[in-house]
PDB file of N, CA and C in Angstrom:
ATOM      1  N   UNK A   1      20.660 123.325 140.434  1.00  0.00           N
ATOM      2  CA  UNK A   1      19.976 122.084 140.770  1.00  0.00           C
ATOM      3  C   UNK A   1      19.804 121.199 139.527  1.00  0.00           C
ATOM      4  N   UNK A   2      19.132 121.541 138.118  1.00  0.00           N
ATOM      5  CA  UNK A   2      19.138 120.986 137.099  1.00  0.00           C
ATOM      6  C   UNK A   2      20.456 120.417 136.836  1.00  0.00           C
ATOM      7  N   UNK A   3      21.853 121.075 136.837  1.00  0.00           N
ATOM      8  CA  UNK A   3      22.772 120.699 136.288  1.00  0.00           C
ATOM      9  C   UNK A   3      23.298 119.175 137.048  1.00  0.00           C
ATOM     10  N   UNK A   4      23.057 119.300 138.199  1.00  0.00           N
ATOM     11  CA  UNK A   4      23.443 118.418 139.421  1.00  0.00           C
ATOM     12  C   UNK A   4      22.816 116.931 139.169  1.00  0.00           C
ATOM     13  N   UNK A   5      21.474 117.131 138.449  1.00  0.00           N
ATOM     14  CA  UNK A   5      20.385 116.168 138.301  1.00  0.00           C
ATOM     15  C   UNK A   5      20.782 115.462 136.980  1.00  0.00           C
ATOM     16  N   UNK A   6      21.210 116.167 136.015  1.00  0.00           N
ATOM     17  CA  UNK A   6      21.919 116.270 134.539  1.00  0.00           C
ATOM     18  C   UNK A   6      23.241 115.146 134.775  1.00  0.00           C
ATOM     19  N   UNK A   7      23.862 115.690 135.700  1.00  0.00           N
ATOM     20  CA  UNK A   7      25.484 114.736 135.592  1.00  0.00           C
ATOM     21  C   UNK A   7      25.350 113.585 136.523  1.00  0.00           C
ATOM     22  N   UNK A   8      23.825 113.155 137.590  1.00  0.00           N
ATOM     23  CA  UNK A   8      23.764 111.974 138.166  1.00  0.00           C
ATOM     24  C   UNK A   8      23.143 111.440 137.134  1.00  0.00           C
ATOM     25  N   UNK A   9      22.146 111.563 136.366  1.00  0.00           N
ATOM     26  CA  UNK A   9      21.830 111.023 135.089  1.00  0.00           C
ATOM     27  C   UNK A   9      22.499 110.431 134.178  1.00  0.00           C
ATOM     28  N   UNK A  10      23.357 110.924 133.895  1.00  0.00           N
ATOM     29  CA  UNK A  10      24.367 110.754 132.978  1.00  0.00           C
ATOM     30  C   UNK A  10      25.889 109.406 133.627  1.00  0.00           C
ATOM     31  N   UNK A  11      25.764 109.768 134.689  1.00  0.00           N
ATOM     32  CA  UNK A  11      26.882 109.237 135.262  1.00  0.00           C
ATOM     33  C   UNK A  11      25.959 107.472 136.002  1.00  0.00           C
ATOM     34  N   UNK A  12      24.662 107.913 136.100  1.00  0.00           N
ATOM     35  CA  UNK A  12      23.971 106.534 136.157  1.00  0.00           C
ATOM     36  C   UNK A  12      23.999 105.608 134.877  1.00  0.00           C
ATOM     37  N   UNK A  13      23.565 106.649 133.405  1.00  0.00           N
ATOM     38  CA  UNK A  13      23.679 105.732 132.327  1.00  0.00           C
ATOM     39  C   UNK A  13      25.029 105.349 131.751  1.00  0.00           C
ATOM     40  N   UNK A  14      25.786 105.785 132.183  1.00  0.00           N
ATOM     41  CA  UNK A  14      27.508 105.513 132.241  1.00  0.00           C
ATOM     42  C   UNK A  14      27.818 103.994 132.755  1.00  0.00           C
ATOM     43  N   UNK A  15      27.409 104.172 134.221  1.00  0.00           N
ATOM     44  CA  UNK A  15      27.527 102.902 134.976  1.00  0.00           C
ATOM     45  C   UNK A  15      26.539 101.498 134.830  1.00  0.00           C
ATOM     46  N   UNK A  16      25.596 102.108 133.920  1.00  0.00           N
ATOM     47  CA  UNK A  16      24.448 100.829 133.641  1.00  0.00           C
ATOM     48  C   UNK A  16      25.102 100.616 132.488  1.00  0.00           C
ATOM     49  N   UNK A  17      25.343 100.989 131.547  1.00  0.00           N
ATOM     50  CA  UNK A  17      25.487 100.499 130.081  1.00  0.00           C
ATOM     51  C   UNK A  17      27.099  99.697 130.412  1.00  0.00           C
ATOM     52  N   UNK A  18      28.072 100.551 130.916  1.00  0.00           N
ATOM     53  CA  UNK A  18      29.025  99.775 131.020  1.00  0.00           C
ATOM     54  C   UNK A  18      29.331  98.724 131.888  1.00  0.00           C
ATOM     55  N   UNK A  19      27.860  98.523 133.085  1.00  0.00           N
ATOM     56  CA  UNK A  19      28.542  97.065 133.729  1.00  0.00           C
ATOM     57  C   UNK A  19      27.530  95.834 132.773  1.00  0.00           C
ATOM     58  N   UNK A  20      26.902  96.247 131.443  1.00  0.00           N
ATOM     59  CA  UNK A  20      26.598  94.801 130.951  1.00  0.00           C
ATOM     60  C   UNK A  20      27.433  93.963 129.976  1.00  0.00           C
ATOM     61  N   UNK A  21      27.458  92.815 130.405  1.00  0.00           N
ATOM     62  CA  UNK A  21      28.582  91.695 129.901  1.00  0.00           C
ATOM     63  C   UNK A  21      27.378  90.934 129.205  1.00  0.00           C
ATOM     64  N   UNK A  22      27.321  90.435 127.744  1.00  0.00           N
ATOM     65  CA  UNK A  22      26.802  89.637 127.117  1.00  0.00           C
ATOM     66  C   UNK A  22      27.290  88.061 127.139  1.00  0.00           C
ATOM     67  N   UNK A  23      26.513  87.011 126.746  1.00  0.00           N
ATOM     68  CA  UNK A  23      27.386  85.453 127.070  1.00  0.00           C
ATOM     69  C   UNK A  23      28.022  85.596 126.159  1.00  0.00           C
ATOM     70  N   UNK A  24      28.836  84.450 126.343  1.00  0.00           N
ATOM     71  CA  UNK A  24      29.889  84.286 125.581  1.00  0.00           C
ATOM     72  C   UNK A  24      30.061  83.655 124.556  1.00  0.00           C
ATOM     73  N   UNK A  25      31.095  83.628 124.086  1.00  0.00           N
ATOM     74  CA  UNK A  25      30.854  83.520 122.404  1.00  0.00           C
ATOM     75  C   UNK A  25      31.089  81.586 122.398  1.00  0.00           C
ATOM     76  N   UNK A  26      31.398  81.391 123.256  1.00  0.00           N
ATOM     77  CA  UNK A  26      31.806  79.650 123.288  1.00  0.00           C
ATOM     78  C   UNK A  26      30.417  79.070 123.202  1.00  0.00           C
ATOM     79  N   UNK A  27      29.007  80.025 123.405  1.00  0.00           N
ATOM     80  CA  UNK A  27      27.832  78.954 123.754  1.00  0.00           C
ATOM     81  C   UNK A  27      27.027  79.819 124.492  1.00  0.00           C
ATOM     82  N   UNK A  28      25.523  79.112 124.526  1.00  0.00           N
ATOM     83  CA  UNK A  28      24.670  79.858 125.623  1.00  0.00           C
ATOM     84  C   UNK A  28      25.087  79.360 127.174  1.00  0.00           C
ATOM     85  N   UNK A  29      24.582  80.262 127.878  1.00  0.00           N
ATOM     86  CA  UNK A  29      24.751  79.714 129.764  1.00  0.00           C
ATOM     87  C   UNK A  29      23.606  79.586 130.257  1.00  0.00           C
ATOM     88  N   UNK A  30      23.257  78.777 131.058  1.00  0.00           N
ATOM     89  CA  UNK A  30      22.265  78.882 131.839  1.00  0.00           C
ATOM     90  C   UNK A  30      21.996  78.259 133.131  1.00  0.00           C
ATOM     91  N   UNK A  31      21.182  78.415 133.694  1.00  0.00           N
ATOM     92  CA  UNK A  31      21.309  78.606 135.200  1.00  0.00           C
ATOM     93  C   UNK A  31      19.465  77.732 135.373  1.00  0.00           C
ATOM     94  N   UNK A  32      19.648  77.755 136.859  1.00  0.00           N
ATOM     95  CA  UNK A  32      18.938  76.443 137.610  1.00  0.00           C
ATOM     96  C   UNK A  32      17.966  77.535 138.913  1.00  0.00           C
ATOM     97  N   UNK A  33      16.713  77.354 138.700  1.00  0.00           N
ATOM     98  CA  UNK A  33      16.211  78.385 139.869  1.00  0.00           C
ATOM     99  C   UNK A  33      16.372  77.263 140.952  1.00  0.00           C
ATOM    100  N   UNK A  34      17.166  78.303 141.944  1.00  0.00           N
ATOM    101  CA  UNK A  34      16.675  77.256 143.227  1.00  0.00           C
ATOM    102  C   UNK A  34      15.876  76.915 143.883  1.00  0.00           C
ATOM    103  N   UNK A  35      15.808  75.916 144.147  1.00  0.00           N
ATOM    104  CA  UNK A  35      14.994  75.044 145.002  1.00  0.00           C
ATOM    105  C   UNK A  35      14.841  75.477 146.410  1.00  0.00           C
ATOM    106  N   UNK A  36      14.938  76.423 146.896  1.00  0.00           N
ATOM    107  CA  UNK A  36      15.072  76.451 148.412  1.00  0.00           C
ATOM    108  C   UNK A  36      13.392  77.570 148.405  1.00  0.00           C
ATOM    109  N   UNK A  37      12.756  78.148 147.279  1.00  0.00           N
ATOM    110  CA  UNK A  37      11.940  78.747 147.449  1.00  0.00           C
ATOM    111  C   UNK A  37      11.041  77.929 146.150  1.00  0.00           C
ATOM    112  N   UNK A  38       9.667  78.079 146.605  1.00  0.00           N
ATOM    113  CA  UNK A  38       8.454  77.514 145.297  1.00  0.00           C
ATOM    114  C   UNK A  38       9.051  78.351 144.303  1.00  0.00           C
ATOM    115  N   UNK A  39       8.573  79.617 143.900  1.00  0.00           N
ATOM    116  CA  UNK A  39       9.429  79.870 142.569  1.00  0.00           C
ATOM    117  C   UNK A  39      10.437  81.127 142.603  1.00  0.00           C
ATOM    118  N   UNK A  40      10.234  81.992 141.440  1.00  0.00           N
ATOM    119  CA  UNK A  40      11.813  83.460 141.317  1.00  0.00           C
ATOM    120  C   UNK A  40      11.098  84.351 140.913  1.00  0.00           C
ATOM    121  N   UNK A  41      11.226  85.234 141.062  1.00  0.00           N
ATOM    122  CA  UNK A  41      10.463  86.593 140.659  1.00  0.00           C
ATOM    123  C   UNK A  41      11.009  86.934 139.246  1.00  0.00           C
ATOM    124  N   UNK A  42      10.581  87.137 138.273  1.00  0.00           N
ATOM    125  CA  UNK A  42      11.110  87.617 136.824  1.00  0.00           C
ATOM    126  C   UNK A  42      10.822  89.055 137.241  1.00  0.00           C
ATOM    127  N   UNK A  43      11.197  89.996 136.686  1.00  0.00           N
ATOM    128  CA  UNK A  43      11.304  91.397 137.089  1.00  0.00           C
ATOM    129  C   UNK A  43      11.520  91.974 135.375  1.00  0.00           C
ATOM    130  N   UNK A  44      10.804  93.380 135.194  1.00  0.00           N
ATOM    131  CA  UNK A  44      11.349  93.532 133.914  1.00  0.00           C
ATOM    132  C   UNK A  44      13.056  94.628 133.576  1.00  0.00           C
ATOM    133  N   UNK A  45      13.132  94.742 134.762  1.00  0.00           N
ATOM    134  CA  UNK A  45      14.715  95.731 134.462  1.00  0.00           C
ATOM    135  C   UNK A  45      15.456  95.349 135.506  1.00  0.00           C
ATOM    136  N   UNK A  46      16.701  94.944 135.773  1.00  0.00           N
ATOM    137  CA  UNK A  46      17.702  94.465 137.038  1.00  0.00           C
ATOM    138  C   UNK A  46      16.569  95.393 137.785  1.00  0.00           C
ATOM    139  N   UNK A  47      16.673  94.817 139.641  1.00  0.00           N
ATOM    140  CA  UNK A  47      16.410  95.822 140.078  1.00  0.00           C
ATOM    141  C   UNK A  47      15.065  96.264 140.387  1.00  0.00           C
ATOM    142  N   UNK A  48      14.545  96.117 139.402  1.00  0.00           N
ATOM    143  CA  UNK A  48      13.060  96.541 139.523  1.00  0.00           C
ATOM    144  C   UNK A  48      12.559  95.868 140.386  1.00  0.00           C
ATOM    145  N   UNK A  49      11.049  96.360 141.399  1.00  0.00           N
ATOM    146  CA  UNK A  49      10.447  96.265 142.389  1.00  0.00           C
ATOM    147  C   UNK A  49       9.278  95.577 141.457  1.00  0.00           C
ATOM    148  N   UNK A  50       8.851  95.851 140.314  1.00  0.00           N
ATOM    149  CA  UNK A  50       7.536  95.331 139.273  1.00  0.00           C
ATOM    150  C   UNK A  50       7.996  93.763 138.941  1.00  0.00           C
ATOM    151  N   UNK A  51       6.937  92.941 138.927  1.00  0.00           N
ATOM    152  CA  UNK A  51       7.223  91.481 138.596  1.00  0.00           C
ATOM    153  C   UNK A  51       6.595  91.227 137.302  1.00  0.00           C
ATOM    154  N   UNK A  52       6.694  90.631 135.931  1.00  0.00           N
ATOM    155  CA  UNK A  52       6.575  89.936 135.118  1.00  0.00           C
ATOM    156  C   UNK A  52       5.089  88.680 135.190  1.00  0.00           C
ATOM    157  N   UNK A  53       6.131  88.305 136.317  1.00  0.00           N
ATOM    158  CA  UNK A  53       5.840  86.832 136.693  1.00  0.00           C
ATOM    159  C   UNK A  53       6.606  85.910 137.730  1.00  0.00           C
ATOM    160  N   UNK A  54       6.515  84.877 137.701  1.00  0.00           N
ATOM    161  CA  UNK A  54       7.212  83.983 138.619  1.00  0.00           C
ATOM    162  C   UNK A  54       7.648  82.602 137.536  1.00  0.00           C
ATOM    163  N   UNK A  55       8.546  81.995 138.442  1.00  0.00           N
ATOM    164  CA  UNK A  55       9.371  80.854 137.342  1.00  0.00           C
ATOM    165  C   UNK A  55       9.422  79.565 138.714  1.00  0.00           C
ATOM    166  N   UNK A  56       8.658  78.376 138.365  1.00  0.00           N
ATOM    167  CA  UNK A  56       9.347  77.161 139.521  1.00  0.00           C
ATOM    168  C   UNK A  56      10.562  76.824 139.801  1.00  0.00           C
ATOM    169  N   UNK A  57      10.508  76.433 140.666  1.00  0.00           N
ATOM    170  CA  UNK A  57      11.988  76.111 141.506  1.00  0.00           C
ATOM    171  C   UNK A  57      12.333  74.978 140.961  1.00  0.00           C
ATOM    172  N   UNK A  58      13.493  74.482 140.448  1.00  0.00           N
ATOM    173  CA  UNK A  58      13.954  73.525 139.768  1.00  0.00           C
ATOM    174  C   UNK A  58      14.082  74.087 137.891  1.00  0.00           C
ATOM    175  N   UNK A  59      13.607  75.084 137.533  1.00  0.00           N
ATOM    176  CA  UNK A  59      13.289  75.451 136.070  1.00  0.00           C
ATOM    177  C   UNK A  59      14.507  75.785 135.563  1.00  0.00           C
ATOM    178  N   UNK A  60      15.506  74.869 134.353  1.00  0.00           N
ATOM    179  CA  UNK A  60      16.414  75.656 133.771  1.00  0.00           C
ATOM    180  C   UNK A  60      16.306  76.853 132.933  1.00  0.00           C
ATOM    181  N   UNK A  61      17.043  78.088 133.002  1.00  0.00           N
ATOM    182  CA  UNK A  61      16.641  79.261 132.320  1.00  0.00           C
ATOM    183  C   UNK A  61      17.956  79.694 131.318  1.00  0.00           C
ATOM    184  N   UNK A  62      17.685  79.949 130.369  1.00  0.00           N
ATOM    185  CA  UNK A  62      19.249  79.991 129.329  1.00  0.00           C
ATOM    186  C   UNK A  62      19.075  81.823 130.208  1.00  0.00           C
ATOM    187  N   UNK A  63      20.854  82.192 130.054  1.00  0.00           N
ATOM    188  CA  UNK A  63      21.178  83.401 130.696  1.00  0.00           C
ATOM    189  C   UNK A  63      21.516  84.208 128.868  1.00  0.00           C
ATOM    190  N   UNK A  64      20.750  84.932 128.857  1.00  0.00           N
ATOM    191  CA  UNK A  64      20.688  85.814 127.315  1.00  0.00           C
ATOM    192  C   UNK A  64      21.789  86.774 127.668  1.00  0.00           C
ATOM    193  N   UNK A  65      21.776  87.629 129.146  1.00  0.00           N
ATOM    194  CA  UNK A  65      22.875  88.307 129.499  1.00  0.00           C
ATOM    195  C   UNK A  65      23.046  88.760 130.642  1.00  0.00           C
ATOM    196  N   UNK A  66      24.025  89.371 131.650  1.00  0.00           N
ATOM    197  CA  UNK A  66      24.628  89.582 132.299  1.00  0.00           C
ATOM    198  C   UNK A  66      24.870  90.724 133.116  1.00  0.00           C
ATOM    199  N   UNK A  67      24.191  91.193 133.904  1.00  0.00           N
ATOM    200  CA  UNK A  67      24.613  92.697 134.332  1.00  0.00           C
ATOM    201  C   UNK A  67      24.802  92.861 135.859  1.00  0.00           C
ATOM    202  N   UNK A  68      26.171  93.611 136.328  1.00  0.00           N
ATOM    203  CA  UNK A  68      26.149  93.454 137.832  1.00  0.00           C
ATOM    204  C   UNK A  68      25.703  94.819 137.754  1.00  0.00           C
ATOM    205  N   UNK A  69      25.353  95.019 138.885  1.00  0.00           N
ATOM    206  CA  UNK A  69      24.512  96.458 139.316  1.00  0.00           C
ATOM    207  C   UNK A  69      24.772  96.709 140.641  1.00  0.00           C
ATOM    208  N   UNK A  70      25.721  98.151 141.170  1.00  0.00           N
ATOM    209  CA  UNK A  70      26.205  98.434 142.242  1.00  0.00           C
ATOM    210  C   UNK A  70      24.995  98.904 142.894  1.00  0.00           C
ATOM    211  N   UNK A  71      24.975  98.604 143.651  1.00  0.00           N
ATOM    212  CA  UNK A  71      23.698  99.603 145.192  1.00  0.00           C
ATOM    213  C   UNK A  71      24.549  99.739 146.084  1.00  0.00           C
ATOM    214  N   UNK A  72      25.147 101.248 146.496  1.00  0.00           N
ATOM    215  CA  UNK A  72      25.766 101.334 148.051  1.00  0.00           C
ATOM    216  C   UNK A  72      26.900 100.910 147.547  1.00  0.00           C
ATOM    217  N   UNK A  73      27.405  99.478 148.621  1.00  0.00           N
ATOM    218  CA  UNK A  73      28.256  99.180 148.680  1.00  0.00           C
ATOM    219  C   UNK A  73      28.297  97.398 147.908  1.00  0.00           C
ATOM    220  N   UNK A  74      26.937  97.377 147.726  1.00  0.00           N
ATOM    221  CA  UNK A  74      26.728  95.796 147.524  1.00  0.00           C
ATOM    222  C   UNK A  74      26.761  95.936 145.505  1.00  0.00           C
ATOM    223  N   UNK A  75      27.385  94.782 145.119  1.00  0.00           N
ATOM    224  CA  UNK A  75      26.934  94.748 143.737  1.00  0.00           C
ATOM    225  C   UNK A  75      26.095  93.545 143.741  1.00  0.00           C
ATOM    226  N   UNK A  76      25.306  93.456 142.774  1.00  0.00           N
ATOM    227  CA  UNK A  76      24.632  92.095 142.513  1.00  0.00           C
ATOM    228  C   UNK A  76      24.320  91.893 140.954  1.00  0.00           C
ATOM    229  N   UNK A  77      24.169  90.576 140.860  1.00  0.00           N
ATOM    230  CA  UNK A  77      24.727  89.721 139.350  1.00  0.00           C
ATOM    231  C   UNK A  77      23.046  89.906 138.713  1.00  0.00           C
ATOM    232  N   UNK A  78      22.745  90.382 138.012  1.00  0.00           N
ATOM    233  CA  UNK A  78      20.915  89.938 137.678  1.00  0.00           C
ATOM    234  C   UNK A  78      21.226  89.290 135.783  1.00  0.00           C
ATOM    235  N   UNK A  79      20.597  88.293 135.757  1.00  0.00           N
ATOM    236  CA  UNK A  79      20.713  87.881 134.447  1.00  0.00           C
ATOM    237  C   UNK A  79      19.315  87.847 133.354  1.00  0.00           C
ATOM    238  N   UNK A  80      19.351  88.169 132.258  1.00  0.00           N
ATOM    239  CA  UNK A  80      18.651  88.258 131.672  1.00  0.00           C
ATOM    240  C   UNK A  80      17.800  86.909 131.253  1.00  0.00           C
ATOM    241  N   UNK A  81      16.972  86.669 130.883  1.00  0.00           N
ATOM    242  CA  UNK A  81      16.366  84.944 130.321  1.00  0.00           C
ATOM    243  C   UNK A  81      14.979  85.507 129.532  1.00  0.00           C
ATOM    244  N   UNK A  82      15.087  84.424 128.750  1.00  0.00           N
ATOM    245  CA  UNK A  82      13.632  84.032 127.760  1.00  0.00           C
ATOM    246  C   UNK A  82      12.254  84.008 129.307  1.00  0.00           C
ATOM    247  N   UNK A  83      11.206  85.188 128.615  1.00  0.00           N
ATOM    248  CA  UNK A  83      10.180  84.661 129.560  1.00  0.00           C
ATOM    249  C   UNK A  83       8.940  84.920 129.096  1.00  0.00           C
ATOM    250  N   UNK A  84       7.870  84.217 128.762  1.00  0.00           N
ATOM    251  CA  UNK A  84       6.484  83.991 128.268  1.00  0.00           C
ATOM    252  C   UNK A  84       6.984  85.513 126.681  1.00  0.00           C
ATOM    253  N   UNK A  85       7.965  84.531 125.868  1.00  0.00           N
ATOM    254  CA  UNK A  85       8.138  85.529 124.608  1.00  0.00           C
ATOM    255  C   UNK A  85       8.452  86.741 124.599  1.00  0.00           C
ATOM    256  N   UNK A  86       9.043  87.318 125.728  1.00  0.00           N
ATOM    257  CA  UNK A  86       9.674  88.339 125.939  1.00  0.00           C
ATOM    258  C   UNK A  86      11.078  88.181 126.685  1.00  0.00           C
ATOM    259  N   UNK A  87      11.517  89.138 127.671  1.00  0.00           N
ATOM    260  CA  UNK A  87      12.687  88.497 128.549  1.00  0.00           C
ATOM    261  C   UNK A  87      12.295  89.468 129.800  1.00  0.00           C
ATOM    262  N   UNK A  88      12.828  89.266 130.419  1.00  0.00           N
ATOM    263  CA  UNK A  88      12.393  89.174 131.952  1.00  0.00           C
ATOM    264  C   UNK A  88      14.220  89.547 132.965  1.00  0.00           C
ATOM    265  N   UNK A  89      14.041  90.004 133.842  1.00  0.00           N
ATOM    266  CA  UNK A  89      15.104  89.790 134.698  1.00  0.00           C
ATOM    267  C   UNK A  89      15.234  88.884 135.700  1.00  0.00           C
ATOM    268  N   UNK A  90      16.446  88.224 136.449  1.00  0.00           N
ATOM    269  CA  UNK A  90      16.128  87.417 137.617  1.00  0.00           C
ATOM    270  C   UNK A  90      17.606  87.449 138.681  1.00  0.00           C
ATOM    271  N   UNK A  91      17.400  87.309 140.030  1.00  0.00           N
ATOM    272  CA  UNK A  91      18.559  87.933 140.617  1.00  0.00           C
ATOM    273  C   UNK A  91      19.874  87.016 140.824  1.00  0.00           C
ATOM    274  N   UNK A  92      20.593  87.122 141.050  1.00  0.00           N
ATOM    275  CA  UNK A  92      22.192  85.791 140.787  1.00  0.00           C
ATOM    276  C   UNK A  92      21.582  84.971 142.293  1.00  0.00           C
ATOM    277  N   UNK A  93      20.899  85.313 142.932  1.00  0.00           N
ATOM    278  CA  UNK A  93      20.756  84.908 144.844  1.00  0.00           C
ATOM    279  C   UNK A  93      19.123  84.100 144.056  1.00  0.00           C
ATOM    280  N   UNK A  94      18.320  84.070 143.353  1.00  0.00           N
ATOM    281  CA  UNK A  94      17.429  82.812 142.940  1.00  0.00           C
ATOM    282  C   UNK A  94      18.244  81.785 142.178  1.00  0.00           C
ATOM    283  N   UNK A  95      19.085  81.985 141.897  1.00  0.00           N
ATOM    284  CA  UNK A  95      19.358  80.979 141.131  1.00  0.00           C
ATOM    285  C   UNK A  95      20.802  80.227 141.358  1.00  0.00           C
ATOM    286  N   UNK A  96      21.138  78.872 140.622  1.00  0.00           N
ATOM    287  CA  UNK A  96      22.109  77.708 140.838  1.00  0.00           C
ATOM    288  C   UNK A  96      22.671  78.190 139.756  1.00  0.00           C
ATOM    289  N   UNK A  97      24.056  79.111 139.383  1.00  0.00           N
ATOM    290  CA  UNK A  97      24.831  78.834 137.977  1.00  0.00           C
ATOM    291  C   UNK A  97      25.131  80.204 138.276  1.00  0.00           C
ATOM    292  N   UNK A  98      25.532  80.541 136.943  1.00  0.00           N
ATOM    293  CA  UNK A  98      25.741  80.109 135.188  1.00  0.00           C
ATOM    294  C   UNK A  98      26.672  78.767 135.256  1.00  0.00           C
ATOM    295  N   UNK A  99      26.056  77.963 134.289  1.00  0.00           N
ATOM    296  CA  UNK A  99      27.002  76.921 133.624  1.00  0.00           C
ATOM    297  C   UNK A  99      27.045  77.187 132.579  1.00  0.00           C
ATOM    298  N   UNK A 100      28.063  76.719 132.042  1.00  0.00           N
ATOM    299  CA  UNK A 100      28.266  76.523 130.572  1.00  0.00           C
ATOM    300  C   UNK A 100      27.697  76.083 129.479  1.00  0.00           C
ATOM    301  N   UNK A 101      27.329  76.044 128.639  1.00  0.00           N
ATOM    302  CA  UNK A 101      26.216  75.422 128.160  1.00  0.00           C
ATOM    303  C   UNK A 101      26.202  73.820 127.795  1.00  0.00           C
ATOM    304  N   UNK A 102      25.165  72.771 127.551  1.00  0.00           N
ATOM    305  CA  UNK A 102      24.084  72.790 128.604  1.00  0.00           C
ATOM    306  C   UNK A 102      24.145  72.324 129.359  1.00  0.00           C
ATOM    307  N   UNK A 103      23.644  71.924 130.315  1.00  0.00           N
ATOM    308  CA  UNK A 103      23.475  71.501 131.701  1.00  0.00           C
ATOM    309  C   UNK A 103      22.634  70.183 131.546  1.00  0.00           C
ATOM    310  N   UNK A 104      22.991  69.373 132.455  1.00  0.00           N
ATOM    311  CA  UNK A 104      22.150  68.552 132.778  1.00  0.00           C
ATOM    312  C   UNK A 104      21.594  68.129 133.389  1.00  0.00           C
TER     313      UNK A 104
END
């Protein structure tokens, strides 16, 4: 049983470390919370169920970095951003982008 628990462990931190993509070297990216809800849930790890905080709808957020994260069968995009001096997570489905850097 330990060993079993040992190689999903391992094979989870396999698949987290290798699906993160950092921005790119041309510039920062950033992205647009949408407007279709008052604000976005900041979260502190992709994924996570725990909130930070919240961000208004309309708020540009620079994307620090990049991580898709498989569940099942679904992957989803969560990007990293500056939040009250720390960073925060937020999901690719709150938000308008990545653009290129900057936006206007």
């Amino acid at each position: 049983m330990t060993y079993g628990i040992r190689i999903s462990i391992a094979a989870l931190a396999l698949a987290f470390i290798g699906s993160t993509v950092q921005a790119s070297a041309a510039g920062p990216s950033f992205a647009v919370i949408d407007s279709s809800a008052e604000s976005a849930r900041v979260a502190p790890a992709p994924g996570s169920t725990r909130d930070l905080g919240h961000i208004r709808a309309g708020t540009k957020v620079e994307i620090l970095e990049k991580r898709d994260v498989k569940s099942g069968m679904v992957t989803v995009t969560y990007y990293r951003i500056p939040f009250n001096g720390k960073s925060g997570w937020i999901s690719q489905y709150v938000t308008v982008g990545p653009h290129p850097s900057p936006m206007r």
